[in-house]
Protein backbone atom coordinates (compact mmCIF):
# COMPACT_ATOMS: atom_id res chain seq x y z
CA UNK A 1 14.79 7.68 -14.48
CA UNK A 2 12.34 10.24 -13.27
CA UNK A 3 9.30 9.41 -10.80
CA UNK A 4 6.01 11.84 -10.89
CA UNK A 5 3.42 12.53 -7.99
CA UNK A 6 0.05 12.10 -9.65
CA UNK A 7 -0.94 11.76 -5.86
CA UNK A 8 -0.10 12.28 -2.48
CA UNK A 9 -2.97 11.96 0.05
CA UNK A 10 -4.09 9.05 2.21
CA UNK A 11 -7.15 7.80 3.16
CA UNK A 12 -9.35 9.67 1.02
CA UNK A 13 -9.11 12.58 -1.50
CA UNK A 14 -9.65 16.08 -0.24
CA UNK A 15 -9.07 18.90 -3.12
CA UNK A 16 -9.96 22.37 -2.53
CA UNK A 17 -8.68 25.69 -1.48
CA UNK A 18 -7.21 24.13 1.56
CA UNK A 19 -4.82 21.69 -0.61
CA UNK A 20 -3.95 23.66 -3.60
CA UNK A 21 -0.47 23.83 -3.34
CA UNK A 22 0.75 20.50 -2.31
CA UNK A 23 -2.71 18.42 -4.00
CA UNK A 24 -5.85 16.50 -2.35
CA UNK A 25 -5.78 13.20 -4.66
CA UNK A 26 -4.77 10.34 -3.18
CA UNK A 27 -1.82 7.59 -4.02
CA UNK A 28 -0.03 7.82 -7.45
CA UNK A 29 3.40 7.31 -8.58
CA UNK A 30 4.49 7.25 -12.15
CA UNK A 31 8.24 6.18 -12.62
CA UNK A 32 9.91 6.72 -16.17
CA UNK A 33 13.08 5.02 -17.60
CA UNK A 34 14.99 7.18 -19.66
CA UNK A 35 13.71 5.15 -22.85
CA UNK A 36 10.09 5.97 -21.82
CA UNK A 37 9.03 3.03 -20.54
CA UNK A 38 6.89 3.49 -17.64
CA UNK A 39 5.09 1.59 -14.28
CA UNK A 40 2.53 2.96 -12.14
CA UNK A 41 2.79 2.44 -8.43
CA UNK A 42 -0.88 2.50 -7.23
CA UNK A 43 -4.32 3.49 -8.56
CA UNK A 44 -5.71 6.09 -6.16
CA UNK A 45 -7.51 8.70 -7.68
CA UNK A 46 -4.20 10.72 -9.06
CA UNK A 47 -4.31 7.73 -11.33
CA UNK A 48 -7.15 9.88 -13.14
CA UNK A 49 -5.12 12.77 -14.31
CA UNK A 50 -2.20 10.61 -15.56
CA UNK A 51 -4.33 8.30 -17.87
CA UNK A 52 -5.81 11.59 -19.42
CA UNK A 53 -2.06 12.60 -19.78
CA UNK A 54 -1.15 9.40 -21.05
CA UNK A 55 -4.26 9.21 -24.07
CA UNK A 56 -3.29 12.98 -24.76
CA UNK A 57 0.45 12.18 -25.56
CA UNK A 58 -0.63 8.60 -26.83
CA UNK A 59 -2.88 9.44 -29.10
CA UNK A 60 -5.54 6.77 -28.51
CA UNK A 61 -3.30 4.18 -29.64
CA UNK A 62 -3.85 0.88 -27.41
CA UNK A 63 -0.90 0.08 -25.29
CA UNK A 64 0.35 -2.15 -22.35
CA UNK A 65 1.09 -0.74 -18.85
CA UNK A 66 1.80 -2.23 -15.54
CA UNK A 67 0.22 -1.04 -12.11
CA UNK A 68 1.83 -2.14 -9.30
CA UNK A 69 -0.37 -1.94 -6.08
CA UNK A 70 1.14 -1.53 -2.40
CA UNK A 71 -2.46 -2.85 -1.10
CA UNK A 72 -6.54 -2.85 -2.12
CA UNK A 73 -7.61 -0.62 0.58
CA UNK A 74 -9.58 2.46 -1.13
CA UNK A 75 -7.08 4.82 -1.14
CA UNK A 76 -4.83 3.37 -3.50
CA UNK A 77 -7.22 1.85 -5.79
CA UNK A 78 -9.85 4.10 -6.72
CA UNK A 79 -8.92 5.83 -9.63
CA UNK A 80 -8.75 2.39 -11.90
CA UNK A 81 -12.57 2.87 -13.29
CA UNK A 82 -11.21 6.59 -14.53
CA UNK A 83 -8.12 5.08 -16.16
CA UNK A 84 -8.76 6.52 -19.57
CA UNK A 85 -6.58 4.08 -21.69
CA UNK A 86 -9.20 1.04 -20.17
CA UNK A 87 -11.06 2.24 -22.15
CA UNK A 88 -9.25 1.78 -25.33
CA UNK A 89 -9.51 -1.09 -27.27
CA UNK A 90 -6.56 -3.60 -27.08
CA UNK A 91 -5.07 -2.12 -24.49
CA UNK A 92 -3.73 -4.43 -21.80
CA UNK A 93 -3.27 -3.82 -18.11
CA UNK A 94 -1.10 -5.86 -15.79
CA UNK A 95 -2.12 -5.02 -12.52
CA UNK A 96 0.35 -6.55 -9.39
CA UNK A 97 -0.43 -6.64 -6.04
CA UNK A 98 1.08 -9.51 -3.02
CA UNK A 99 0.13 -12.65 -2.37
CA UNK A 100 -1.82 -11.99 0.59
CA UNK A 101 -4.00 -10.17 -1.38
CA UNK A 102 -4.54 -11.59 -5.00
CA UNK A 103 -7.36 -13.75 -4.15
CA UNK A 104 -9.50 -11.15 -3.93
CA UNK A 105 -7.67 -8.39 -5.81
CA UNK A 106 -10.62 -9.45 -9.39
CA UNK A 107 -13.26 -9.23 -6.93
CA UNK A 108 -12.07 -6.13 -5.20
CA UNK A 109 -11.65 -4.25 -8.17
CA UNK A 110 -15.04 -5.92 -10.08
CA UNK A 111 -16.48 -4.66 -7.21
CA UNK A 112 -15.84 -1.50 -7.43
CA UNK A 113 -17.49 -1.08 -10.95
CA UNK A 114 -20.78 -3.13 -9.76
CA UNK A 115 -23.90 -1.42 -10.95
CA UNK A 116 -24.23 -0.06 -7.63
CA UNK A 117 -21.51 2.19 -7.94
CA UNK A 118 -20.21 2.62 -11.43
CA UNK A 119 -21.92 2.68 -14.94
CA UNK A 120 -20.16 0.04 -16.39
CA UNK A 121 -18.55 -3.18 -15.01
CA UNK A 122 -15.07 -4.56 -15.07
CA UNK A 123 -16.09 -7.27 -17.72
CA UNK A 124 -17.27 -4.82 -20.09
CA UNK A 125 -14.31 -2.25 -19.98
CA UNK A 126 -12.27 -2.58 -23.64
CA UNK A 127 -9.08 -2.84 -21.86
CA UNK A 128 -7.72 -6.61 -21.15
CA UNK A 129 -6.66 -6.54 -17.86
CA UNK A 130 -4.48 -9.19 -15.81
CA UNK A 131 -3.48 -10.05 -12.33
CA UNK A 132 -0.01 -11.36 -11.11
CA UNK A 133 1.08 -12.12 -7.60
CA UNK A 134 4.06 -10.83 -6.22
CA UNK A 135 6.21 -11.96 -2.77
CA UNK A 136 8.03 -9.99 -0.86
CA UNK A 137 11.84 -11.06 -1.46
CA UNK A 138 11.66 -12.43 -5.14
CA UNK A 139 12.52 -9.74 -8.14
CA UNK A 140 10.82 -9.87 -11.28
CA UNK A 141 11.22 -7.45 -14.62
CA UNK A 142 8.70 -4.67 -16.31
CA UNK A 143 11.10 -3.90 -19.50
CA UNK A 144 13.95 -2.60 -18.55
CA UNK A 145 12.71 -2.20 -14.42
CA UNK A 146 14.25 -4.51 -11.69
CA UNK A 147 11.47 -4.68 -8.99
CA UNK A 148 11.71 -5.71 -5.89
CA UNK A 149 8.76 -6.18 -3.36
CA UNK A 150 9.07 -5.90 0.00
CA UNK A 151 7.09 -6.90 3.00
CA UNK A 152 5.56 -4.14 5.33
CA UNK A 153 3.41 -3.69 8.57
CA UNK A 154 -0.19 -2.63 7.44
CA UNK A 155 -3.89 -3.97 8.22
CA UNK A 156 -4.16 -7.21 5.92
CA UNK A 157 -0.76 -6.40 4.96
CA UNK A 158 0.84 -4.52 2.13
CA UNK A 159 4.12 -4.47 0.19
CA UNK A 160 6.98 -1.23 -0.84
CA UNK A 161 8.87 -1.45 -4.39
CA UNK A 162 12.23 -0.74 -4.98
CA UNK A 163 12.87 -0.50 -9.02
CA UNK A 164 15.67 0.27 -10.59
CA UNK A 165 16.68 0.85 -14.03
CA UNK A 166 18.98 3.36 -15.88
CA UNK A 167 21.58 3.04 -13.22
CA UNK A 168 19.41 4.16 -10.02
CA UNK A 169 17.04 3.18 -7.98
CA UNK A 170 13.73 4.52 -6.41
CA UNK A 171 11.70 2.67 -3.56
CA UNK A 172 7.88 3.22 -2.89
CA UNK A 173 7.37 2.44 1.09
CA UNK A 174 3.40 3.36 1.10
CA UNK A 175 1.65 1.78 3.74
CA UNK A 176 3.74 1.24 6.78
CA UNK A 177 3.17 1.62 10.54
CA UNK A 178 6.68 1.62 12.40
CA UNK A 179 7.73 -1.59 13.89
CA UNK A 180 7.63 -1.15 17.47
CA UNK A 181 3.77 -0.84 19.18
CA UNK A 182 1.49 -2.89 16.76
CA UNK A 183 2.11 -5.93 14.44
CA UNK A 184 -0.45 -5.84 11.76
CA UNK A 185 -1.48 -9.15 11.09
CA UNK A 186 -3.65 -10.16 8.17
CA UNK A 187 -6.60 -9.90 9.94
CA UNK A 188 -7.04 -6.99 12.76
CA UNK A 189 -10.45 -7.27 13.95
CA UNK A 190 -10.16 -6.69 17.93
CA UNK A 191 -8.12 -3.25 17.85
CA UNK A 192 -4.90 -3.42 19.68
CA UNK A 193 -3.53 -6.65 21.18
CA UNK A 194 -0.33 -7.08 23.52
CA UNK A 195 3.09 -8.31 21.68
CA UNK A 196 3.75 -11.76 22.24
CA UNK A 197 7.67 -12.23 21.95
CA UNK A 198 6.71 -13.83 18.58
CA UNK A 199 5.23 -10.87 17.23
CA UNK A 200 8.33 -8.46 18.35
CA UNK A 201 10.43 -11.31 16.67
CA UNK A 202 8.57 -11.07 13.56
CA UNK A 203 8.78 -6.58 13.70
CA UNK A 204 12.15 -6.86 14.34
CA UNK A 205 12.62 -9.16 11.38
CA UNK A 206 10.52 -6.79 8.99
CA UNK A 207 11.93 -3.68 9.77
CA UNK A 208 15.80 -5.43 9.25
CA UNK A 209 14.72 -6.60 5.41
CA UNK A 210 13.49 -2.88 4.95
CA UNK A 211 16.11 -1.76 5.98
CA UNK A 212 18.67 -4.07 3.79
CA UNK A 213 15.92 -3.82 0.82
CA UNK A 214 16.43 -0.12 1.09
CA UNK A 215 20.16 -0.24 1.35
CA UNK A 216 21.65 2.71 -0.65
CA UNK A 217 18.85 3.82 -2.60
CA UNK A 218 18.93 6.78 -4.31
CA UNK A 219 15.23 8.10 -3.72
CA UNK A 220 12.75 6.32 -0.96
CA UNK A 221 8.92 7.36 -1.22
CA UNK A 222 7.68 6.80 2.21
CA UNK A 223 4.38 7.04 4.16
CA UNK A 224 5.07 9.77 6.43
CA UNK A 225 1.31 10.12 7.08
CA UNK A 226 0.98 11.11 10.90
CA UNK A 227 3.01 13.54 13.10
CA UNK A 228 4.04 12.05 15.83
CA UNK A 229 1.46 12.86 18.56
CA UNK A 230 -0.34 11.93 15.53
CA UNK A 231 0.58 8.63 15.75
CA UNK A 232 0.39 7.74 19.34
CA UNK A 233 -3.49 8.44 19.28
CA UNK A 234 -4.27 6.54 16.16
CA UNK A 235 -1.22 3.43 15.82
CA UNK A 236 -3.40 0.94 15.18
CA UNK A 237 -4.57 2.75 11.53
CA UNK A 238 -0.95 1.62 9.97
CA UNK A 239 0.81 4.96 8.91
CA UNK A 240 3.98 6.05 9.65
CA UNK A 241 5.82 9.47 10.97
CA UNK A 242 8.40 11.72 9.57
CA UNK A 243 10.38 10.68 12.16
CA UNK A 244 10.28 7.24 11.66
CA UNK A 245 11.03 7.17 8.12
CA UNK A 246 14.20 9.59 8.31
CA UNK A 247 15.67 6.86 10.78
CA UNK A 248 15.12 4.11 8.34
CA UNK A 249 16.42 5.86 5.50
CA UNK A 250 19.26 7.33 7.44
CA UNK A 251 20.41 3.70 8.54
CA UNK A 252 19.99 2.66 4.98
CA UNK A 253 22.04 4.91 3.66
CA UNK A 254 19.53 6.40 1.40
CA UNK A 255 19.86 10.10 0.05
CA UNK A 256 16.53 11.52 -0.66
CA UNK A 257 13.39 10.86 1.31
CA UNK A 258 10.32 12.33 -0.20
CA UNK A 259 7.63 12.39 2.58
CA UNK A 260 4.06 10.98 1.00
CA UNK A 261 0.93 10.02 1.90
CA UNK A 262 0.23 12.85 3.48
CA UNK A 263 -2.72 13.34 6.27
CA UNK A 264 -6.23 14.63 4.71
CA UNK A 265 -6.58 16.85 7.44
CA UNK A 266 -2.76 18.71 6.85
CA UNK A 267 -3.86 21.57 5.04
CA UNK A 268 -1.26 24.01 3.13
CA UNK A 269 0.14 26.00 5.88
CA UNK A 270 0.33 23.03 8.01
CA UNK A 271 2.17 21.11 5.05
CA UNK A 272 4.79 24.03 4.72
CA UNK A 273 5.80 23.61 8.51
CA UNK A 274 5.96 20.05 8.43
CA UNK A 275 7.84 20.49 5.12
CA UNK A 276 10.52 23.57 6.32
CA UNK A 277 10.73 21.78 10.12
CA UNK A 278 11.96 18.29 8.24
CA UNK A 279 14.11 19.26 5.85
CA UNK A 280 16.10 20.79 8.69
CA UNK A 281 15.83 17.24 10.32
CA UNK A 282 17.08 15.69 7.34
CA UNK A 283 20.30 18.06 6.83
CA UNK A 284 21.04 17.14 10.21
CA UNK A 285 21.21 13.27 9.61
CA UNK A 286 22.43 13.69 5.97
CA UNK A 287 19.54 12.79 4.14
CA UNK A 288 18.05 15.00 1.84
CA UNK A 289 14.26 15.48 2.70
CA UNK A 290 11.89 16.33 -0.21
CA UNK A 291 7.59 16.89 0.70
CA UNK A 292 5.75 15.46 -1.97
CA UNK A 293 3.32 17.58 -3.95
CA UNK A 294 1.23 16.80 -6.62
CA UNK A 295 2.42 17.32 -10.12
CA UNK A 296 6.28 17.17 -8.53
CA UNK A 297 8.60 15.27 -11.01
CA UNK A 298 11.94 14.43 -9.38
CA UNK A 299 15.04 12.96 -11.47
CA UNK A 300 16.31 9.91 -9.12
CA UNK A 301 20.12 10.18 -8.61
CA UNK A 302 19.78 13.99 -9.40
CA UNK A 303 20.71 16.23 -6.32
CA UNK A 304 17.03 17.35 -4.72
């Protein structure tokens, strides 16, 4: 099994000279069995660049794939209206996203194709596309992929994957906030509010099933998004630190961490410090510590 970074931002896209060597689109996993099969994790705007892959190597020919989303916010769900094989007739697209959020994942995604914004509407695309719920805590199969969802602290909530197939594993942890300061319940409207003993019940209870649902995985993608004096300005926003995803993965006993949704505003230079200063970090507390960049491909189980 092999995973490839078709993105790596958050928040919004930001290509240019600034982000050439580590990319500007924003969240997009592909993860490949050894047979070929593939899912998608997310639908940012990297999700562009792999569907022209994927019609370039598939010839046109109308297929079935499976695109499992962490959450609807913007970031991560873009790129569907660019997703060449849509466009293809009898294709069919499984789209997957939690249960918190498939009531309004159709409308979400019809509404970003609304006249407004986008030539053609969802109804009208060739492709057939469907929409499954997923909960945190029960597995279900893509081919030959075990998934697992599981439950993490975001605005309006979102959900991680761990697959595995081929004898390893690989889990997608994009977006998290740590789970200390701020719950994120499924509707933050009045900024930041103080814990009840309820809500540090309920962190404490989320961070201990990542932690088991994470529990000696070969490769973790993780939403390293802020630095930490990063964070303590903006910990409301949901994102996670370097920091705080090395001690998860450390306790878990995971090998590689591959720091992701990266910052818009890290450019290059700042990327290669963050990237050099944590892989020190990482030797230190045995974990292997990998900085996404677009276009990466990384064999899970293989040494980084």
């Amino acid at each position: 099994m092999d995973i490839t970074f078709w993105g790596v931002r958050g928040s919004y896209p930001v290509p240019g000279a600034a982000t050439v060597r580590y990319g500007g689109q924003t969240s997009c996993v592909e993860v490949r069995a050894d047979s070929g099969a593939r899912v998608i994790l997310d639908a940012g705007t990297g999700l562009r660049a792999l569907g022209q892959r994927i019609s370039r190597t598939g010839g046109g020919v109308p297929a079935r794939h499976h695109i499992l989303l962490s959450h609807v916010h913007w970031d991560h769900i873009q790129g569907l209206p660019f997703f060449e094989p849509a466009y293809v007739p009898g294709t069919q697209i499984a789209v997957y996203s939690s249960v918190a959020a498939a009531d309004e994942l159709r409308p979400v995604i019809a509404g970003i194709t609304r006249h407004e914004f986008f030539p053609m509407p969802l109804e009208s695309v060739p492709a057939q596309f469907e929409f499954h719920e997923v909960e945190p805590g029960l597995g279900f199969t893509i081919d030959e992929f075990q998934v697992m969802p599981i439950a993490l602290n975001h605005p309006f909530g979102a959900v991680g994957y761990r697959i595995t197939a081929d004898g390893s594993s690989v889990a997608y942890i994009a977006d998290t906030a740590p789970f200390t300061e701020v719950l994120h319940k499924r509707h933050f409207l009045n900024g930041l509010e103080p814990l009840t003993n309820e809500d540090r019940a309920t962190l404490g209870q989320l961070r201990a099933d990542l932690v088991r649902s994470l529990r000696d995985c070969d490769t973790v993608v993780y939403d390293t998004h802020f630095l930490p004096h990063e964070y303590e300005k903006f910990p409301h926003y949901g994102h996670s630190t370097p920091d705080h995803g090395l001690e998860i993965c450390a306790e878990s006993g995971v090998r590689c961490l591959v720091l992701y949704h990266h910052a818009p505003s890290h450019d290059d230079d700042m990327m290669d410090d963050l990237a050099a200063d944590y892989r020190q970090k990482g030797a230190a507390a045995g974990v292997d510590i990998v900085t996404a960049r677009e276009g990466m491909v990384l064999a899970v189980g293989a040494p980084a």
